[in-house]
N, C-alpha and C. Protein backbone atom coordinates (compact mmCIF):
# COMPACT_ATOMS: atom_id res chain seq x y z
N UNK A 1 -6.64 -17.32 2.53
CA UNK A 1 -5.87 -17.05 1.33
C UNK A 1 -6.85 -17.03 0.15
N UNK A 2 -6.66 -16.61 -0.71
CA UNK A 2 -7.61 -15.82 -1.76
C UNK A 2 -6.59 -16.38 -3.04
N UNK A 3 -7.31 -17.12 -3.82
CA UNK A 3 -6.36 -17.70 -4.99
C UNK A 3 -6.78 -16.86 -6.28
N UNK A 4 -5.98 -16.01 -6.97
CA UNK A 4 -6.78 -15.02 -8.07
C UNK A 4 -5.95 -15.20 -9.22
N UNK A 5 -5.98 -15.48 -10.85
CA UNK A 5 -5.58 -15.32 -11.55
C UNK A 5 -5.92 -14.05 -12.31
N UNK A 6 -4.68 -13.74 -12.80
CA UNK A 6 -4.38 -12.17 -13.04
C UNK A 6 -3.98 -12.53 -14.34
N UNK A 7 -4.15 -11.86 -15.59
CA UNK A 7 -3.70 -11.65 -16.79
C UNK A 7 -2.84 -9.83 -17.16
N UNK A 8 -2.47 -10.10 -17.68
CA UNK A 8 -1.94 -8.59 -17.85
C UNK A 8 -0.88 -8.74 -19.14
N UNK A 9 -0.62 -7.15 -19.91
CA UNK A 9 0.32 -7.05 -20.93
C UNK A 9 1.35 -6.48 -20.44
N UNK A 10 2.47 -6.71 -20.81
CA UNK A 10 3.64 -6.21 -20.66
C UNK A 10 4.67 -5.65 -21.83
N UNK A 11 5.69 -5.12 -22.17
CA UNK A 11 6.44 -4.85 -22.95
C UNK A 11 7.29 -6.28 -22.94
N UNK A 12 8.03 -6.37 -24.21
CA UNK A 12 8.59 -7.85 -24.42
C UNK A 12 9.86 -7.94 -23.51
N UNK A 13 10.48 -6.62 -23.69
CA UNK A 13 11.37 -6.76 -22.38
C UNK A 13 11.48 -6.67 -21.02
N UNK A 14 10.42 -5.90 -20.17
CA UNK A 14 10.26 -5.76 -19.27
C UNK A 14 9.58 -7.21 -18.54
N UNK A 15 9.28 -7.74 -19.37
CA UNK A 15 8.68 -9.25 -19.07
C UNK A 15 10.01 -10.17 -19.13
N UNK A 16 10.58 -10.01 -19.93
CA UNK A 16 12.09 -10.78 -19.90
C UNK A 16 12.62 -10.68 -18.68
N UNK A 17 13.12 -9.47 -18.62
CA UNK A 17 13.59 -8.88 -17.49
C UNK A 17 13.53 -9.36 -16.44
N UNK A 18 11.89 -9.08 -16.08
CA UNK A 18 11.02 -9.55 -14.96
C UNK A 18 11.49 -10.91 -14.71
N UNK A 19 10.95 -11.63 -15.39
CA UNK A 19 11.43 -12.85 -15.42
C UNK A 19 12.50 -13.63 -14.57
N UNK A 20 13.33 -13.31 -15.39
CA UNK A 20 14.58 -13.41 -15.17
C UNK A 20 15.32 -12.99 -13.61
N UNK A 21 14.74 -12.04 -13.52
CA UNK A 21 15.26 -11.22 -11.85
C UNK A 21 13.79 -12.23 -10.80
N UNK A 22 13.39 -13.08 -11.00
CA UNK A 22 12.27 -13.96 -10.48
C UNK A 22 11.12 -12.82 -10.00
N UNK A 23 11.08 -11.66 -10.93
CA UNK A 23 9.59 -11.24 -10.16
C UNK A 23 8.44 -11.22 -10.69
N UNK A 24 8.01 -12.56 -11.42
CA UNK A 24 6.76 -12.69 -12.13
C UNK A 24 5.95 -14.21 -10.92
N UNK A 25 7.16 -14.55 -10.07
CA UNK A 25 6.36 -15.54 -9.13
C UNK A 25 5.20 -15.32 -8.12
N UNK A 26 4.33 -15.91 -7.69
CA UNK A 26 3.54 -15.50 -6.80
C UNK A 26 4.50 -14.69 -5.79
N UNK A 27 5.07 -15.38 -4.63
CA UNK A 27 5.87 -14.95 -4.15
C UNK A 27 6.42 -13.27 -4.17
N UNK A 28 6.83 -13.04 -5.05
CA UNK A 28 7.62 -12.15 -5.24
C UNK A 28 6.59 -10.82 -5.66
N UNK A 29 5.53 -11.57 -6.16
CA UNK A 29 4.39 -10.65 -6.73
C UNK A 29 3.34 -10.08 -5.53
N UNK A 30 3.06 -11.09 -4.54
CA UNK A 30 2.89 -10.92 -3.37
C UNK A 30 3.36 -9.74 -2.51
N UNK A 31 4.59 -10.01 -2.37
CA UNK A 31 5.92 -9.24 -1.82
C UNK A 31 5.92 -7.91 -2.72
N UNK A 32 5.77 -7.53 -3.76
CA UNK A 32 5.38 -6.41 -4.56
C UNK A 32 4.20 -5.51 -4.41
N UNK A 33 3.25 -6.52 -3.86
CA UNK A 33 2.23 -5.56 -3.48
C UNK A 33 2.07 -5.21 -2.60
N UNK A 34 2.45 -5.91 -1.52
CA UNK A 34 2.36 -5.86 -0.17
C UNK A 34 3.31 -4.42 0.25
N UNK A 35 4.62 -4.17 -0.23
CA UNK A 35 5.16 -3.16 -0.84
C UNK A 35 4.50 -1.64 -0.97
N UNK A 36 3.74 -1.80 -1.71
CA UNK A 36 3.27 -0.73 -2.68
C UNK A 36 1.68 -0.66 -1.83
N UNK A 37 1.11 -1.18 -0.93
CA UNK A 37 -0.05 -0.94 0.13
C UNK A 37 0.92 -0.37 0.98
N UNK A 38 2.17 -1.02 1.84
CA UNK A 38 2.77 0.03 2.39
C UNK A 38 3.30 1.41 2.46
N UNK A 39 3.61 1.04 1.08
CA UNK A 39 3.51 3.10 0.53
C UNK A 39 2.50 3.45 0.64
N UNK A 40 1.45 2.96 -0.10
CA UNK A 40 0.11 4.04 -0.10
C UNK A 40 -0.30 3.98 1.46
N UNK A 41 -0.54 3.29 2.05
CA UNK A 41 -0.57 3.76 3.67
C UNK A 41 0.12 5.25 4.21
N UNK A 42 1.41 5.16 3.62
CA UNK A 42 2.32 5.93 4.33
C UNK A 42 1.78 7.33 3.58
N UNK A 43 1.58 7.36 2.54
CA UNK A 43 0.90 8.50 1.69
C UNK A 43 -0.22 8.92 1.70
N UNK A 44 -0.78 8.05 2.68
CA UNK A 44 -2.30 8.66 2.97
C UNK A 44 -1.95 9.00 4.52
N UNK A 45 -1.33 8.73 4.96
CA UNK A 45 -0.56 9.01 6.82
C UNK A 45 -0.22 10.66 6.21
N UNK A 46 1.04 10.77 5.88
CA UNK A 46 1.36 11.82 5.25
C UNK A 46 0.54 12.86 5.00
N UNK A 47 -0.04 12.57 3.71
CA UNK A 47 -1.21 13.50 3.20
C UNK A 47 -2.23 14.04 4.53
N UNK A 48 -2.68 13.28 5.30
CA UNK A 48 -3.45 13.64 6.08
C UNK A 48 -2.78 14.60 7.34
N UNK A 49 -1.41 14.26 7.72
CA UNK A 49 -0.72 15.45 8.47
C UNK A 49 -0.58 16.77 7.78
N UNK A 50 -0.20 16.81 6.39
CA UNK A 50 0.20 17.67 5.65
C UNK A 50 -1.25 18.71 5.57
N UNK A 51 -2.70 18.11 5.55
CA UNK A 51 -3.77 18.27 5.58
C UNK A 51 -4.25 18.94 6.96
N UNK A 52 -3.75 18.22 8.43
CA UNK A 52 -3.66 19.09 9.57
C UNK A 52 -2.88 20.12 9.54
N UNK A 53 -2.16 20.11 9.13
CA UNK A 53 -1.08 21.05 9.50
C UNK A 53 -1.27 22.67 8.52
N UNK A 54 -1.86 22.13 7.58
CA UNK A 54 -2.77 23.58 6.52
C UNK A 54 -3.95 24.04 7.38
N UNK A 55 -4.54 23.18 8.02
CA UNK A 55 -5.75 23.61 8.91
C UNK A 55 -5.43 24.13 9.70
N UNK A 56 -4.29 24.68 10.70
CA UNK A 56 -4.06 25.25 11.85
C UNK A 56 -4.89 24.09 13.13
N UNK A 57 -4.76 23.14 12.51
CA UNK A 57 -5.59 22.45 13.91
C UNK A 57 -4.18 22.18 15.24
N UNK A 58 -5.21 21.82 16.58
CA UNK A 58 -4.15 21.20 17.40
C UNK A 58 -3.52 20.06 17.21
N UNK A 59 -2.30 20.13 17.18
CA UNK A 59 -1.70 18.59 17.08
C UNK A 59 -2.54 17.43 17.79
N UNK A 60 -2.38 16.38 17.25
CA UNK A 60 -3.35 15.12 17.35
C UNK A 60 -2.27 14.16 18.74
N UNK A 61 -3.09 13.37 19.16
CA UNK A 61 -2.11 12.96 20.21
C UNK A 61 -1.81 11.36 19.73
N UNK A 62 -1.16 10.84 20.93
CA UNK A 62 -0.42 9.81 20.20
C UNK A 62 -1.40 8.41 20.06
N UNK A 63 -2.10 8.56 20.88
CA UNK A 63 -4.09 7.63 21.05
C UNK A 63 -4.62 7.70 19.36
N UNK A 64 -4.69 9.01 18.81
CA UNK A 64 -4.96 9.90 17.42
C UNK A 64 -4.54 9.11 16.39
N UNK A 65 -3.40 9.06 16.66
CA UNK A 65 -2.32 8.57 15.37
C UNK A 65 -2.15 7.18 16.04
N UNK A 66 -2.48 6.39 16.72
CA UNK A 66 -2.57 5.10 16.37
C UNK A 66 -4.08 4.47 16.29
N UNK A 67 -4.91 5.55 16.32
CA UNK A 67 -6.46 5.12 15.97
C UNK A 67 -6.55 5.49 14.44
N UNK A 68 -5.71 6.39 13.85
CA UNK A 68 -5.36 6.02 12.54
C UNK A 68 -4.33 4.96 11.62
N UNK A 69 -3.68 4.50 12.08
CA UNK A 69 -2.85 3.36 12.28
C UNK A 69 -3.90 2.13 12.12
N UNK A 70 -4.24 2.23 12.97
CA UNK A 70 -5.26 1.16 13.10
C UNK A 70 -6.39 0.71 11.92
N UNK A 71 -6.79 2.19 11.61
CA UNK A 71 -8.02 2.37 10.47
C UNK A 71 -7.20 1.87 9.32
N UNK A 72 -5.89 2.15 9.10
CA UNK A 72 -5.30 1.85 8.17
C UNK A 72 -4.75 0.35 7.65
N UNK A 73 -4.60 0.01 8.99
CA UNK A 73 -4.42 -1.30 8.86
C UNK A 73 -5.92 -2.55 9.00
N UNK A 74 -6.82 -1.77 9.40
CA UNK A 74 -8.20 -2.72 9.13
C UNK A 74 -8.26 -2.59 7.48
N UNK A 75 -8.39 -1.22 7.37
CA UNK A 75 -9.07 -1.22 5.91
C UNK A 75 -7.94 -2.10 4.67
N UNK A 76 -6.51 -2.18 5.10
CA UNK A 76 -6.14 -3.22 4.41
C UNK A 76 -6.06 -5.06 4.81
N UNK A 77 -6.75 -4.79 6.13
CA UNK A 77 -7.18 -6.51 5.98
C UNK A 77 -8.54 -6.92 5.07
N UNK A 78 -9.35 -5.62 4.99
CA UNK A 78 -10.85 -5.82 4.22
C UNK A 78 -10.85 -5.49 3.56
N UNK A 79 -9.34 -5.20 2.75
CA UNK A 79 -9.58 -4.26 0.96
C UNK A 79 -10.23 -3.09 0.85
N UNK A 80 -10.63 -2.66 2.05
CA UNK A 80 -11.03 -0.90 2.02
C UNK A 80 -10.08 -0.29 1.88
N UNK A 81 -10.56 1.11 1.50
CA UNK A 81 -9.74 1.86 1.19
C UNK A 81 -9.71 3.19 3.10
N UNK A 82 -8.91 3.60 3.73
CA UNK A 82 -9.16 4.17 4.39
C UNK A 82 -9.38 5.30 4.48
């Protein structure tokens, strides 16, 4: 576990807000990012079919797409980017 203090500005209400709906806790902030790596995963999955599929290449097999799976999920245990 990696303990990091984060500073940041916000608008006066969106911080209220925040607040209030509990998503300024670690927890929840955690859970927010963790979130939003799952999208970008899925958008770089995506992008990269969308990317075969302009190439006329042969479809990739299913070994393919979980050796990218994989890359994807190392590079977010080591903060790489994949």
């Amino acid at each position: 576990m990696t303990t990091l203090q984060v500073k940041f500005e916000l608008p006066e209400r969106l911080a209220r807000e925040a607040k209030a709906a509990g998503l300024l806790t670690p927890e929840a902030l955690s859970r927010l990012l963790k979130e939003a790596m799952r999208r970008r995963a899925g958008q770089a999955l995506l992008a990269g079919a969308e990317r075969a599929a302009k190439a006329d290449s042969e479809p990739i097999t299913l070994e393919e797409i979980q050796a990218e799976v994989n890359a994807v999920r190392h590079a977010r245990k080591t903060g790489k980017r994949a």
